[in-house]
PDB file of N, CA and C in Angstrom:
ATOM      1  N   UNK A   1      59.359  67.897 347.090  1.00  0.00           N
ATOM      2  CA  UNK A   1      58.432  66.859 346.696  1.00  0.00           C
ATOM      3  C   UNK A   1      59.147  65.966 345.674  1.00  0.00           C
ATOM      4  N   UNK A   2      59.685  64.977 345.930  1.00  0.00           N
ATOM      5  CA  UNK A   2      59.990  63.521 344.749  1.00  0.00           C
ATOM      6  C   UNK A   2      59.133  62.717 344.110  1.00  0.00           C
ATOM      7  N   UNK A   3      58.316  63.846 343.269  1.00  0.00           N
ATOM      8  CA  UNK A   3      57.915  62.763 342.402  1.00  0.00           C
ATOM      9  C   UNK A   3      57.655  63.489 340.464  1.00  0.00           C
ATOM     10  N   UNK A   4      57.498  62.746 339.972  1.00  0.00           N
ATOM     11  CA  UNK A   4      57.420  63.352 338.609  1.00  0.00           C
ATOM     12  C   UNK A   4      55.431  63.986 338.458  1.00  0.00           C
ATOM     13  N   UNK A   5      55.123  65.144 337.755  1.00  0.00           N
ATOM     14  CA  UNK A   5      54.002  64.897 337.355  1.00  0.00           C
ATOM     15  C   UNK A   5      53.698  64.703 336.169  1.00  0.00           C
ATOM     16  N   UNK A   6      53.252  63.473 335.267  1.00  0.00           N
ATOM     17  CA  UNK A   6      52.633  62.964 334.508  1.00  0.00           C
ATOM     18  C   UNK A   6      51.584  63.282 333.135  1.00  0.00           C
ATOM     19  N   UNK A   7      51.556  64.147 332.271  1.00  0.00           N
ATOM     20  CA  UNK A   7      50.447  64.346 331.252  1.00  0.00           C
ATOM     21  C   UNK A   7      50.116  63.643 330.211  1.00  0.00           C
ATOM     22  N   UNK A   8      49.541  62.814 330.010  1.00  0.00           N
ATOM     23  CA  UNK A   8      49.250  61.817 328.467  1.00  0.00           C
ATOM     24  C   UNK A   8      48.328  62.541 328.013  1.00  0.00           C
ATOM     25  N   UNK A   9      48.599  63.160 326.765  1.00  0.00           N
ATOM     26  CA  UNK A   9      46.990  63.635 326.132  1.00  0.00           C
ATOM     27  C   UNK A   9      47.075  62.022 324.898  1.00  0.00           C
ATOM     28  N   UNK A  10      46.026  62.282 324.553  1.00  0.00           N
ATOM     29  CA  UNK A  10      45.561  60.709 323.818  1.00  0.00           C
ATOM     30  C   UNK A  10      43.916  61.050 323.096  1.00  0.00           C
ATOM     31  N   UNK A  11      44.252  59.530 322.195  1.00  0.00           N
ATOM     32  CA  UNK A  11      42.960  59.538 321.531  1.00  0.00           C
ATOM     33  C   UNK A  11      42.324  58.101 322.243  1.00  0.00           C
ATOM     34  N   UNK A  12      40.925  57.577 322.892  1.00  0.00           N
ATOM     35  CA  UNK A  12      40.731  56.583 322.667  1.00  0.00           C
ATOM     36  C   UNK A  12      40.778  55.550 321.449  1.00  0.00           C
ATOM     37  N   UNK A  13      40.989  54.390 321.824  1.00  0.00           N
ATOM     38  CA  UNK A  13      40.112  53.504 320.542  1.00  0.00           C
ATOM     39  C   UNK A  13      38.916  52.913 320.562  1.00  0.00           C
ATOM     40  N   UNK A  14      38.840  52.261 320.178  1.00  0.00           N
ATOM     41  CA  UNK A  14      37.215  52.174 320.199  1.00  0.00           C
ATOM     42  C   UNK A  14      37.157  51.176 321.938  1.00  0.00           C
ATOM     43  N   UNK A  15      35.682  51.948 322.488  1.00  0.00           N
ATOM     44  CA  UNK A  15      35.453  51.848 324.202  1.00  0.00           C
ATOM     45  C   UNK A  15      34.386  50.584 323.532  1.00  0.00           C
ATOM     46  N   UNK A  16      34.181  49.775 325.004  1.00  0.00           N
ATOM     47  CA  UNK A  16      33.001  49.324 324.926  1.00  0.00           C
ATOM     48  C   UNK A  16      32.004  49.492 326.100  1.00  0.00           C
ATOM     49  N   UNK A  17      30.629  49.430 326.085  1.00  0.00           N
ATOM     50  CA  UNK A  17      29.927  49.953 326.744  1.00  0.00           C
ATOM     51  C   UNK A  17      30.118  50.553 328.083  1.00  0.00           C
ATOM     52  N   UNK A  18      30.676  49.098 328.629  1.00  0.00           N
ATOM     53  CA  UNK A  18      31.168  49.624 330.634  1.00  0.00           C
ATOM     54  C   UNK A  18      32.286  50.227 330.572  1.00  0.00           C
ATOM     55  N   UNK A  19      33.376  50.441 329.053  1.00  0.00           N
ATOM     56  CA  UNK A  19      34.368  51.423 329.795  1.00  0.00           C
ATOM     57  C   UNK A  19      33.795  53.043 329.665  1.00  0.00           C
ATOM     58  N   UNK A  20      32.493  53.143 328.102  1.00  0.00           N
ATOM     59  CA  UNK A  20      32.075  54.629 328.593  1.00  0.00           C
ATOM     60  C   UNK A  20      31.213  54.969 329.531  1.00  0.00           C
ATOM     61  N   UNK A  21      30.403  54.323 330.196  1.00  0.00           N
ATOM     62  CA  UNK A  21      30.054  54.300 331.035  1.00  0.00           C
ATOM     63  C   UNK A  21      30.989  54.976 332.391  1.00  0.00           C
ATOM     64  N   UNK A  22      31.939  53.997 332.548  1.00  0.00           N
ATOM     65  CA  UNK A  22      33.076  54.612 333.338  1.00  0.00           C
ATOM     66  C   UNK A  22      33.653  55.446 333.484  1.00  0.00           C
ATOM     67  N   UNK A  23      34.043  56.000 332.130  1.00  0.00           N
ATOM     68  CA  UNK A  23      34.612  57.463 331.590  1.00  0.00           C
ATOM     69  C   UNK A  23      33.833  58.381 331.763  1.00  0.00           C
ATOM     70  N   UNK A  24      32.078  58.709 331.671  1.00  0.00           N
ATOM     71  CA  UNK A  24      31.083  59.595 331.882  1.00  0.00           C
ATOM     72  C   UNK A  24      30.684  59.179 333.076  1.00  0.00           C
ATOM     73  N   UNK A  25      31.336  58.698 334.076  1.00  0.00           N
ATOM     74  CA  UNK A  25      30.975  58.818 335.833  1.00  0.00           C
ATOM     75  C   UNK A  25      32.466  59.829 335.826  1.00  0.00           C
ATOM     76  N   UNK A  26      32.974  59.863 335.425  1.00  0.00           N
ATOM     77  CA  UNK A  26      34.618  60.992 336.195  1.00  0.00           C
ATOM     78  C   UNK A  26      34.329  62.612 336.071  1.00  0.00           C
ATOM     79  N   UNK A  27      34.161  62.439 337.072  1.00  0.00           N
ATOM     80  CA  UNK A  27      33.953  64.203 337.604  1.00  0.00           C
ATOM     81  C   UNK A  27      34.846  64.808 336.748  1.00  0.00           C
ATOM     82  N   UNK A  28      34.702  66.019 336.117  1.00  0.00           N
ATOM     83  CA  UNK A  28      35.520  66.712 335.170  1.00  0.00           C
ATOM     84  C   UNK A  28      36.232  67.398 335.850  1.00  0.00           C
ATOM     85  N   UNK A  29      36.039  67.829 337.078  1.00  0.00           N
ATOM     86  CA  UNK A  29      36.293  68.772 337.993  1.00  0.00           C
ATOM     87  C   UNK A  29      37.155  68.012 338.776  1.00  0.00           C
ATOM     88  N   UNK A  30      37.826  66.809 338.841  1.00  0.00           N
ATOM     89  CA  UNK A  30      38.325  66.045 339.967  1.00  0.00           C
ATOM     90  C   UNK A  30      39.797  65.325 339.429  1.00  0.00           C
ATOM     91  N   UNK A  31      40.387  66.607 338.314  1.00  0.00           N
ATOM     92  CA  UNK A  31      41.127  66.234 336.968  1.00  0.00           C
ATOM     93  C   UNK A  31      42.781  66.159 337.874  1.00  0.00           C
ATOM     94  N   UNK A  32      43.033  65.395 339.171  1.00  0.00           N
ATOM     95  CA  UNK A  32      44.073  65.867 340.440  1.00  0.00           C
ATOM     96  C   UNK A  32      45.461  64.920 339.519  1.00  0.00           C
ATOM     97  N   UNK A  33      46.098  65.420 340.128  1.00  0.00           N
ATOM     98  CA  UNK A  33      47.643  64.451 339.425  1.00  0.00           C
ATOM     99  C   UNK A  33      47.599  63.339 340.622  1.00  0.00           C
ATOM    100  N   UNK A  34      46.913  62.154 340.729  1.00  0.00           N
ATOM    101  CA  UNK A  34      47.202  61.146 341.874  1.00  0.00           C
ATOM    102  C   UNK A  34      47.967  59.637 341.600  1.00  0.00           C
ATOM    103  N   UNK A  35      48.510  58.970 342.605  1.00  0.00           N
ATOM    104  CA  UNK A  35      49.320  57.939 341.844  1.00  0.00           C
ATOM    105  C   UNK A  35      48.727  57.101 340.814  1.00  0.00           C
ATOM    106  N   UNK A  36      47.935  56.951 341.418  1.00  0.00           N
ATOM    107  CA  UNK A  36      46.958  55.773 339.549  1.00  0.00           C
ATOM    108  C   UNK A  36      46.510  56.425 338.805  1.00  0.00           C
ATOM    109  N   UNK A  37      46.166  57.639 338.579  1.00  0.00           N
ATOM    110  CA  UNK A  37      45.887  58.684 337.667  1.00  0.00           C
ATOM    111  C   UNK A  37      44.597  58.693 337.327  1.00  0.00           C
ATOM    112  N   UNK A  38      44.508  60.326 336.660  1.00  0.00           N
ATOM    113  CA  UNK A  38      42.941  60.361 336.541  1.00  0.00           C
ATOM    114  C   UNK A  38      42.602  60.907 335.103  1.00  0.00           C
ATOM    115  N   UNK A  39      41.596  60.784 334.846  1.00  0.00           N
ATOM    116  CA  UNK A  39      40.791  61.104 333.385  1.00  0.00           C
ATOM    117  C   UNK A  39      40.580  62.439 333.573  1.00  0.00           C
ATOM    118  N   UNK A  40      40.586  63.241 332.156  1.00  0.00           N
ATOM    119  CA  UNK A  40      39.553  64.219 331.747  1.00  0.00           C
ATOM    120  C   UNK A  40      39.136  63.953 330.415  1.00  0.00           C
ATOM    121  N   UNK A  41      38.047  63.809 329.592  1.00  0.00           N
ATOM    122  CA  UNK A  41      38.115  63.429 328.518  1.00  0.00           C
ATOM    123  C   UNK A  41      36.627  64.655 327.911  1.00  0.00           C
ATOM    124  N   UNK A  42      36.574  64.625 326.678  1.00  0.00           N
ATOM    125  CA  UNK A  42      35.883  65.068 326.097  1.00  0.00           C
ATOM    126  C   UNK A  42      34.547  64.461 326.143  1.00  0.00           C
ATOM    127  N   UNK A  43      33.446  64.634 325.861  1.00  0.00           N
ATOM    128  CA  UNK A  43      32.249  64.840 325.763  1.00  0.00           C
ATOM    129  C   UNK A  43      31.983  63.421 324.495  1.00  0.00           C
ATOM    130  N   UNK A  44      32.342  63.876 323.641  1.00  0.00           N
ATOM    131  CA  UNK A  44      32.323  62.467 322.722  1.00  0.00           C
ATOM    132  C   UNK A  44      33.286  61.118 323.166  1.00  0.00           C
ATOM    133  N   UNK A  45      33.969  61.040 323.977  1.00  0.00           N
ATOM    134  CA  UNK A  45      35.022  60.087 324.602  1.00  0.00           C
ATOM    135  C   UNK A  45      36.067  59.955 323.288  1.00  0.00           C
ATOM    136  N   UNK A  46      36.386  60.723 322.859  1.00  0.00           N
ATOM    137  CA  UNK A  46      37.407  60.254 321.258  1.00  0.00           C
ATOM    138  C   UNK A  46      38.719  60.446 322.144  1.00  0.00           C
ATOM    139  N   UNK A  47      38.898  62.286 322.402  1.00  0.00           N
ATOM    140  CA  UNK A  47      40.361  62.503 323.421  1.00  0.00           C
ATOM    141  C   UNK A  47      40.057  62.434 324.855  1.00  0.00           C
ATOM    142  N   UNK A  48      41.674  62.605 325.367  1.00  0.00           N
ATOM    143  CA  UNK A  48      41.394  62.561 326.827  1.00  0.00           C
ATOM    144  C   UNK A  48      42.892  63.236 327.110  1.00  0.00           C
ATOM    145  N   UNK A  49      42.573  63.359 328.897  1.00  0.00           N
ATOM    146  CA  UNK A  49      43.906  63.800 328.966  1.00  0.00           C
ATOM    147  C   UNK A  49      44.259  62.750 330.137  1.00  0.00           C
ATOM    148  N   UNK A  50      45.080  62.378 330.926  1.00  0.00           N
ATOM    149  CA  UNK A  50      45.375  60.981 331.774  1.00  0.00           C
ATOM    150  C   UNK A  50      46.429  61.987 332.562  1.00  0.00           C
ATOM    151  N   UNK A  51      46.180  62.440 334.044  1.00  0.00           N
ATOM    152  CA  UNK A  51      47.201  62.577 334.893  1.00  0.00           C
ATOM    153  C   UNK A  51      47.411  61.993 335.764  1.00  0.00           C
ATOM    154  N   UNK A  52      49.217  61.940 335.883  1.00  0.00           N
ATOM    155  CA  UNK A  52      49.567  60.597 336.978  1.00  0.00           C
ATOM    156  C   UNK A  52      50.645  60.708 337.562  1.00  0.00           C
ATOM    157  N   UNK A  53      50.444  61.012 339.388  1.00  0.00           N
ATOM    158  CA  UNK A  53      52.041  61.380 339.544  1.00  0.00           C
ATOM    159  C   UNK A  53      52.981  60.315 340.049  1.00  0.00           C
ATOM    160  N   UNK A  54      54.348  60.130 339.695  1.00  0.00           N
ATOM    161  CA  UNK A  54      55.280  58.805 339.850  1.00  0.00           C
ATOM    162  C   UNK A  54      55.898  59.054 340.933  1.00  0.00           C
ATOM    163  N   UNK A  55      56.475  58.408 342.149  1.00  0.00           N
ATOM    164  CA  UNK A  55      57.341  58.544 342.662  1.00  0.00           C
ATOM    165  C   UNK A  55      58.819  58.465 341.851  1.00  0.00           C
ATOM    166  N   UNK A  56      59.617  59.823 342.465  1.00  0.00           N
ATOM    167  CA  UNK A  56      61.169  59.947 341.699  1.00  0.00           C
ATOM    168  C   UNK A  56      62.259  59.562 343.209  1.00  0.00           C
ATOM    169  N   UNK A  57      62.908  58.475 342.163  1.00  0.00           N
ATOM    170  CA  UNK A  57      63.819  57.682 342.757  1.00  0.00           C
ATOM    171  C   UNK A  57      65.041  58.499 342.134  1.00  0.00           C
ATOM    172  N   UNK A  58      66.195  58.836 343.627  1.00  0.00           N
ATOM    173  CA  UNK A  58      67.860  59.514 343.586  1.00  0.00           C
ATOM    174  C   UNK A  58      67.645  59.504 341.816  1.00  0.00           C
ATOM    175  N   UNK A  59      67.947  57.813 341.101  1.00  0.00           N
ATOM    176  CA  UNK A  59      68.316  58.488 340.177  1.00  0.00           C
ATOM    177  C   UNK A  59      67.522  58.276 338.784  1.00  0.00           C
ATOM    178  N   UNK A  60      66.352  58.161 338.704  1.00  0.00           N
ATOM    179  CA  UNK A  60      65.228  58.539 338.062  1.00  0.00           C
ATOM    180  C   UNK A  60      65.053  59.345 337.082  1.00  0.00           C
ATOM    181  N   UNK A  61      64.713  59.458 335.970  1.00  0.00           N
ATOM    182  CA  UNK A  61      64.623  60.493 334.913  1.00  0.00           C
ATOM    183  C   UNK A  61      63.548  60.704 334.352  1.00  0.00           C
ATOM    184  N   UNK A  62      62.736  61.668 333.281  1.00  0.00           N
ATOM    185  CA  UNK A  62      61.713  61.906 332.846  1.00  0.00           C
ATOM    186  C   UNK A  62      61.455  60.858 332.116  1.00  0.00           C
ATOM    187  N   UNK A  63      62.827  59.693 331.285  1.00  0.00           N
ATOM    188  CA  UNK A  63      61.753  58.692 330.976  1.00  0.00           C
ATOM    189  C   UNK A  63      61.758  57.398 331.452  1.00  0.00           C
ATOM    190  N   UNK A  64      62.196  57.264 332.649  1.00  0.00           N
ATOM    191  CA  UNK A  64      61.335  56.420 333.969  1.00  0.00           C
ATOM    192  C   UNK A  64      60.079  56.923 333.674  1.00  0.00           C
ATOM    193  N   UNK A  65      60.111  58.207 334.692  1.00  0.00           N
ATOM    194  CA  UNK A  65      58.758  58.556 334.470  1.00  0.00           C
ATOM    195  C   UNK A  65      57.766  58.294 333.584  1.00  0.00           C
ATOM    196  N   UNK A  66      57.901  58.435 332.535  1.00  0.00           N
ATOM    197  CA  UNK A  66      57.422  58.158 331.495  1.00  0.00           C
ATOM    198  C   UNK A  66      56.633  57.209 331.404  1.00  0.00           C
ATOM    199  N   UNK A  67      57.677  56.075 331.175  1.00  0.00           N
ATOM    200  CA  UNK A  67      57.415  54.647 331.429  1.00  0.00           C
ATOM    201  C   UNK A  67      56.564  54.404 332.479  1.00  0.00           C
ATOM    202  N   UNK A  68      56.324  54.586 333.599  1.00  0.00           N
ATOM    203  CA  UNK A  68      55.887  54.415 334.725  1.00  0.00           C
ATOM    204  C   UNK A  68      54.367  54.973 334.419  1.00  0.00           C
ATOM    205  N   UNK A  69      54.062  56.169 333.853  1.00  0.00           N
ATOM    206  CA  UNK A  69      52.733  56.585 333.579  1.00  0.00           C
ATOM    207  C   UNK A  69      52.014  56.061 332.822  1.00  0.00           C
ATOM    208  N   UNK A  70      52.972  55.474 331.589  1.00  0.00           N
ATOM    209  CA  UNK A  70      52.123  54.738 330.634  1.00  0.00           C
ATOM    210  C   UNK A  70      51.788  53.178 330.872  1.00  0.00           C
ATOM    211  N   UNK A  71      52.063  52.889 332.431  1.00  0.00           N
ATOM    212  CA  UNK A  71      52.174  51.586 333.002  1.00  0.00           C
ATOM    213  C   UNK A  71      51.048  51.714 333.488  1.00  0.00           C
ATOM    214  N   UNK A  72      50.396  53.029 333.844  1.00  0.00           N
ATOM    215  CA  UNK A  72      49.422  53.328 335.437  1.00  0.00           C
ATOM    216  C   UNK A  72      47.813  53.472 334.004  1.00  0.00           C
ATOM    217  N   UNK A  73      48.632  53.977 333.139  1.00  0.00           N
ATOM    218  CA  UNK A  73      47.685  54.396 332.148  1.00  0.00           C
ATOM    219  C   UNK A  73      47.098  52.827 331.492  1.00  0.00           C
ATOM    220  N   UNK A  74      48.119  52.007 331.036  1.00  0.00           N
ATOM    221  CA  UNK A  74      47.581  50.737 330.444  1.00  0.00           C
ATOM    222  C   UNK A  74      46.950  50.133 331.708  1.00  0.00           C
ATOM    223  N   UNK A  75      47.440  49.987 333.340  1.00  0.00           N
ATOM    224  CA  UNK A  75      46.168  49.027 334.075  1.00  0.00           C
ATOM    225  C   UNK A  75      45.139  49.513 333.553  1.00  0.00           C
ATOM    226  N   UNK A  76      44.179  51.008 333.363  1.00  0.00           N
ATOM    227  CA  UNK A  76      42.595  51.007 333.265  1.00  0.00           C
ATOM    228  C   UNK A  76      42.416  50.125 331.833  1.00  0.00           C
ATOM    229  N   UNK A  77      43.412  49.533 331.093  1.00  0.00           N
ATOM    230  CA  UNK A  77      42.774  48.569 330.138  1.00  0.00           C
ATOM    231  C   UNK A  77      41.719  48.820 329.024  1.00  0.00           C
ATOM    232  N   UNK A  78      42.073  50.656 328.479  1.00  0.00           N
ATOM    233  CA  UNK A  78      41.306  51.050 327.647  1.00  0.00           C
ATOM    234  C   UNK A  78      41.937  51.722 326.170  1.00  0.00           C
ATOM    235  N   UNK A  79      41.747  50.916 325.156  1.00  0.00           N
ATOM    236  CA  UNK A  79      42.396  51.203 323.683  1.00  0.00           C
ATOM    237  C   UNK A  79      43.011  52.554 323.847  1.00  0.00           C
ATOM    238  N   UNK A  80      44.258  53.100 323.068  1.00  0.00           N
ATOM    239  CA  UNK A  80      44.466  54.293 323.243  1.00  0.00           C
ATOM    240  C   UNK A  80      45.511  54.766 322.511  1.00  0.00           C
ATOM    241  N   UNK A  81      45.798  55.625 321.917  1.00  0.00           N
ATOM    242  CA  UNK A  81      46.601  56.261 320.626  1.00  0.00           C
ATOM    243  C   UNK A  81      47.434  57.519 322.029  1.00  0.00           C
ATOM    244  N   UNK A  82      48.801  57.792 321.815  1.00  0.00           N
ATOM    245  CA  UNK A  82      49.488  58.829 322.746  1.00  0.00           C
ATOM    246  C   UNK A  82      49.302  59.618 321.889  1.00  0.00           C
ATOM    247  N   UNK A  83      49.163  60.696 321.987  1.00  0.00           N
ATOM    248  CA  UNK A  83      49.009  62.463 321.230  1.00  0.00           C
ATOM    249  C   UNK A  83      50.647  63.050 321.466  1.00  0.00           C
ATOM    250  N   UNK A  84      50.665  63.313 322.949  1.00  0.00           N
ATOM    251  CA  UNK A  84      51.256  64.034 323.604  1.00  0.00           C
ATOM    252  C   UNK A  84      51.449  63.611 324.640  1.00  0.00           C
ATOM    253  N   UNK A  85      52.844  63.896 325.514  1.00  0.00           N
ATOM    254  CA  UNK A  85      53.099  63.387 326.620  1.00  0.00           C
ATOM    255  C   UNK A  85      54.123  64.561 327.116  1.00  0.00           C
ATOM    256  N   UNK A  86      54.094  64.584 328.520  1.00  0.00           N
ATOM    257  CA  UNK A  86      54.973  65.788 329.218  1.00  0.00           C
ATOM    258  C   UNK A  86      55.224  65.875 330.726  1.00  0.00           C
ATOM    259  N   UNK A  87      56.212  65.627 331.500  1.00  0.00           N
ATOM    260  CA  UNK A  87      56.593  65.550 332.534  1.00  0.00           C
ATOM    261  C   UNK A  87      56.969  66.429 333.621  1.00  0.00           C
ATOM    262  N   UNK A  88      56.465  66.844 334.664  1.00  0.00           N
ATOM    263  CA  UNK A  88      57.131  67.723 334.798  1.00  0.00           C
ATOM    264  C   UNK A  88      58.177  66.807 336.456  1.00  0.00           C
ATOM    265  N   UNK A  89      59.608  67.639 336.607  1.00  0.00           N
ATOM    266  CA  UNK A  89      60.238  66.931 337.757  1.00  0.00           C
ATOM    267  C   UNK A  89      60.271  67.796 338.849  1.00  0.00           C
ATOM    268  N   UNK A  90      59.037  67.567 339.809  1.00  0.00           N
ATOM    269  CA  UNK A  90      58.901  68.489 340.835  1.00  0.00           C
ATOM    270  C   UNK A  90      60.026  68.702 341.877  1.00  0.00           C
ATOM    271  N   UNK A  91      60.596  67.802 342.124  1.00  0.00           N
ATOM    272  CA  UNK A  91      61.711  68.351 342.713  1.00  0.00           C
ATOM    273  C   UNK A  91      62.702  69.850 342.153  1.00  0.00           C
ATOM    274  N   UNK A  92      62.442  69.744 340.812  1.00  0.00           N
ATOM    275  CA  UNK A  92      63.466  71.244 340.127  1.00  0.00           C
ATOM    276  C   UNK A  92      62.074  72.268 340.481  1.00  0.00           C
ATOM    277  N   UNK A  93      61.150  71.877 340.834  1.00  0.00           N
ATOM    278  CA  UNK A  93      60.189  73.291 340.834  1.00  0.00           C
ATOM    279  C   UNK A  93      60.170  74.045 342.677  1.00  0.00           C
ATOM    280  N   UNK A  94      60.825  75.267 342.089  1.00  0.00           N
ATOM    281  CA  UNK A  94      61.553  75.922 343.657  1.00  0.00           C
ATOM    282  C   UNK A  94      60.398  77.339 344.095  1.00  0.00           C
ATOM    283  N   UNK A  95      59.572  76.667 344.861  1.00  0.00           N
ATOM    284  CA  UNK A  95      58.393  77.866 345.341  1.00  0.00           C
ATOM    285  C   UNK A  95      59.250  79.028 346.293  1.00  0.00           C
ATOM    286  N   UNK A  96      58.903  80.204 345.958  1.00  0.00           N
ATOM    287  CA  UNK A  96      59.369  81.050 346.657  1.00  0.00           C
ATOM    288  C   UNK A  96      58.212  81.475 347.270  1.00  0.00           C
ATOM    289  N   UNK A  97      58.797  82.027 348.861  1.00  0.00           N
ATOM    290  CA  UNK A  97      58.035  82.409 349.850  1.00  0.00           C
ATOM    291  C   UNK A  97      57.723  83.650 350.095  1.00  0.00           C
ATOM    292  N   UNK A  98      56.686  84.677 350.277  1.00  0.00           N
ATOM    293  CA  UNK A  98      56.351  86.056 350.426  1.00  0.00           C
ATOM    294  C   UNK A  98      56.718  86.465 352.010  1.00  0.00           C
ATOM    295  N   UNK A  99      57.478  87.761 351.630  1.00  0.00           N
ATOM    296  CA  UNK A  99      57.882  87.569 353.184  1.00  0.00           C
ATOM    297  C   UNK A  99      59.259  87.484 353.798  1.00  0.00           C
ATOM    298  N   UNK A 100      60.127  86.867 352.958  1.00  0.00           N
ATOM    299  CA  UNK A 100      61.409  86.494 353.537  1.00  0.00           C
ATOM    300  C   UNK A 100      62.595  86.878 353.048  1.00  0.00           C
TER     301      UNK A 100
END
């Protein structure tokens, strides 16, 4: 699989009405690593967590990646402080098979 997966933990800044609105329609349960990325946020909307997976190009690095998430993260166009950030490069992640 070539692509990076994505974690921003974060603080909002201050929302205005239609973006919490927006934020309390996101299924908590629907928290998937997809290319435009998705919300999980707390109950008061203060933190959140933002997952987002990048396509990894031959020669690509975690901070492409990087860059690239916090690109997918600024389109939703909502104030935001980075906490934490963490990448993982799925291509180095080697599933072993039962069986063989």
């Amino acid at each position: 699989m070539n692509v990076f997966r994505v974690s921003i933990r974060g603080r909002f800044g201050e929302l205005d009405e239609r973006a919490r609105a927006g934020l309390r329609s996101v299924d908590p349960f629907d928290a998937a690593f997809t290319e435009r990325g998705t919300f999980s946020c707390d109950g008061s909307l203060s933190v959140f967590t933002f997952r987002v997976q990048v396509p990894a190009g031959p020669d690509d690095d975690e901070d492409d990646a990087g860059l690239a998430a916090l690109a997918a993260l600024d389109a939703y166009g909502h104030p935001y402080e980075v906490l934490k950030t963490s990448v993982t490069d799925m291509r180095d992640i080697k599933i072993r098979r039962r069986g063989r």
